[in-house]
Protein backbone atom coordinates (compact mmCIF):
# COMPACT_ATOMS: atom_id res chain seq x y z
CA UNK A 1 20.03 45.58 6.80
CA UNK A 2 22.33 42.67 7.00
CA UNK A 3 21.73 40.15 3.40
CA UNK A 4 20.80 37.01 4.56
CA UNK A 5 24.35 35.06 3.37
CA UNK A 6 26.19 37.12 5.75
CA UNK A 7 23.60 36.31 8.99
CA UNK A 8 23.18 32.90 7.63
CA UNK A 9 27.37 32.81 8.30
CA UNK A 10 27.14 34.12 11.00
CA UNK A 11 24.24 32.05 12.25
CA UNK A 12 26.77 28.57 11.87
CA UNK A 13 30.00 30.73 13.38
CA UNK A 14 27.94 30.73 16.46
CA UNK A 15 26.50 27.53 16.36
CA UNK A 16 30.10 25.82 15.86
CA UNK A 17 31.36 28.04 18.94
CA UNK A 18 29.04 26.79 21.33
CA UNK A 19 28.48 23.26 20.25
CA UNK A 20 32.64 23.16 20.96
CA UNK A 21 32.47 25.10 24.05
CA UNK A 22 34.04 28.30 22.97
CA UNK A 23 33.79 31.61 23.86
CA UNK A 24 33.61 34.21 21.39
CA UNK A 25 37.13 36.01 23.06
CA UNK A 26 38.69 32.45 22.34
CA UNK A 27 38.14 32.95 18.94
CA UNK A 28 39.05 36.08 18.34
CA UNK A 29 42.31 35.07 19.90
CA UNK A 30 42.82 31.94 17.80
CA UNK A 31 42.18 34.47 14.82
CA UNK A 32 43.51 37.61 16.02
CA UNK A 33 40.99 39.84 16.25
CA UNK A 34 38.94 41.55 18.74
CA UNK A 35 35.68 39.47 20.07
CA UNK A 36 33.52 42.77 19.28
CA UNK A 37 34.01 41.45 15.95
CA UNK A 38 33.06 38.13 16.43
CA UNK A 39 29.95 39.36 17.55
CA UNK A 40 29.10 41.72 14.76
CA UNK A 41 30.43 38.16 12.36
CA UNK A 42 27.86 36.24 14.32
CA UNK A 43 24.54 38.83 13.79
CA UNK A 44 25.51 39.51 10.32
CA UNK A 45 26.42 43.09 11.27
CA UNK A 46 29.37 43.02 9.24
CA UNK A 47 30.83 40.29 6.29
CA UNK A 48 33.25 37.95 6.93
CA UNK A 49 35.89 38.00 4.27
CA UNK A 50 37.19 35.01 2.69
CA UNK A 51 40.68 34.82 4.25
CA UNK A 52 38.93 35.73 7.71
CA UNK A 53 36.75 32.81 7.16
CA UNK A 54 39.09 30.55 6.24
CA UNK A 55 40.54 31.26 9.79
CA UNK A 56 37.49 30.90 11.62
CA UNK A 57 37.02 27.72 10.10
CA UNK A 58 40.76 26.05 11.33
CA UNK A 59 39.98 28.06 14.43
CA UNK A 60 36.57 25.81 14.59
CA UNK A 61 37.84 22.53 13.23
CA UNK A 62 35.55 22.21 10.11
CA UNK A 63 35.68 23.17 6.54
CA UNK A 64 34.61 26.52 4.59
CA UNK A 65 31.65 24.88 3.38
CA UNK A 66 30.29 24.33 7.03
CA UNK A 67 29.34 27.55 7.15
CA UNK A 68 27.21 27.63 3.97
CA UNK A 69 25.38 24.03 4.68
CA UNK A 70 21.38 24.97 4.76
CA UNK A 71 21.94 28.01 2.90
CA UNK A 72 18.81 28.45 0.41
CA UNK A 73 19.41 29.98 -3.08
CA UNK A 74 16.98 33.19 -4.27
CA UNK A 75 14.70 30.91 -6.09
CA UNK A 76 14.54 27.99 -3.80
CA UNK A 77 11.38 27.69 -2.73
CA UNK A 78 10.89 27.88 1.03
CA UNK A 79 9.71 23.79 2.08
CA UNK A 80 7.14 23.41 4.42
CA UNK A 81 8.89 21.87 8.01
CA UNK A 82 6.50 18.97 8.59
CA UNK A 83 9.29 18.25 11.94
CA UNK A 84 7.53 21.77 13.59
CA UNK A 85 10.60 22.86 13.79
CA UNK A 86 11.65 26.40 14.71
CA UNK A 87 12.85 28.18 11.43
CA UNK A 88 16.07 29.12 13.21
CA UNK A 89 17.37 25.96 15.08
CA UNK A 90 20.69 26.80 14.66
CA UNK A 91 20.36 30.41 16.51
CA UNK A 92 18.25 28.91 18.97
CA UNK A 93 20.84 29.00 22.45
CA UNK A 94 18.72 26.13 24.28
CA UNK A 95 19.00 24.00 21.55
CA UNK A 96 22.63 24.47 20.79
CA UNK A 97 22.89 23.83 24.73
CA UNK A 98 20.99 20.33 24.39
CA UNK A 99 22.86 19.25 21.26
CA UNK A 100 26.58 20.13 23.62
CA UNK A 101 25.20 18.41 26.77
CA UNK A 102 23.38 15.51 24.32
CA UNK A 103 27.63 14.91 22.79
CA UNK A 104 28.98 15.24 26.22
CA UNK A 105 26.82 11.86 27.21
CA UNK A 106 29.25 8.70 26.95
CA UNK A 107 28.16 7.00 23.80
CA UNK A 108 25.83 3.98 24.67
CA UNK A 109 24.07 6.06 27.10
CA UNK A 110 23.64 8.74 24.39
CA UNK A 111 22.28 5.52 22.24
CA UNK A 112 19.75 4.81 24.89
CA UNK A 113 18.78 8.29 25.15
CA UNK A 114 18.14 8.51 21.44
CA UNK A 115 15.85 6.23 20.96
CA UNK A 116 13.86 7.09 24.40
CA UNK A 117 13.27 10.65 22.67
CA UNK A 118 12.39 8.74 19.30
CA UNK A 119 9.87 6.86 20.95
CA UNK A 120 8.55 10.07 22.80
CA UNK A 121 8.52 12.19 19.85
CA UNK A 122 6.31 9.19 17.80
CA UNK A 123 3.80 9.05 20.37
CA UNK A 124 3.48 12.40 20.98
């Protein structure tokens, strides 16, 4: 069974790679590795070492710590979601697919559509 630091890791690999766009063989080209193992990174299968991480991280444009952002410690208790949110946004392919398409929106329309889905979420 995978520990949940190594899926959580995996968990923001992924979501990085598609909010950019990128296939997992592009990044196991950018890091020089196989994408079989970017698949077994990304399901927590197997660890990610430290230098390989580093790596993924350049290969991703954001820092180490990106991929550790959410990350609960053992005695952290779990919080109650009061946004009824799914528990796992950030594996969740549609929504990774509407965050993309949501940057890919020139800016002041993307402003506009903001606060349309505010206003929809409130009165819903």
């Amino acid at each position: 069974m995978a520990h949940v630091v190594d899926t959580h890791v995996g968990k923001r690999i992924r979501q990085r790679r598609w909010l950019i766009g990128m296939t997992q063989q592009n990044l196991a080209e950018l890091v020089g590795i196989k994408f079989q193992q970017i698949q077994k990174y990304e399901t927590g299968a197997n660890r990610v070492s430290a230098s390989r991480l580093w790596d993924i991280a350049e290969a991703l444009d954001v820092p180490v710590a990106f991929f550790f952002e959410g990350l609960r410690g053992k005695d952290e208790a779990e919080s109650t979601d009061q946004n009824n949110l799914p528990d796992d946004l950030i594996g969740d392919k549609e929504a990774m697919d509407l965050v993309r398409s949501y940057y890919a929106i020139p800016e002041n329309q993307r402003r506009r559509l903001f606060e349309l889905a505010r206003v929809l979420s409130d009165v819903a």
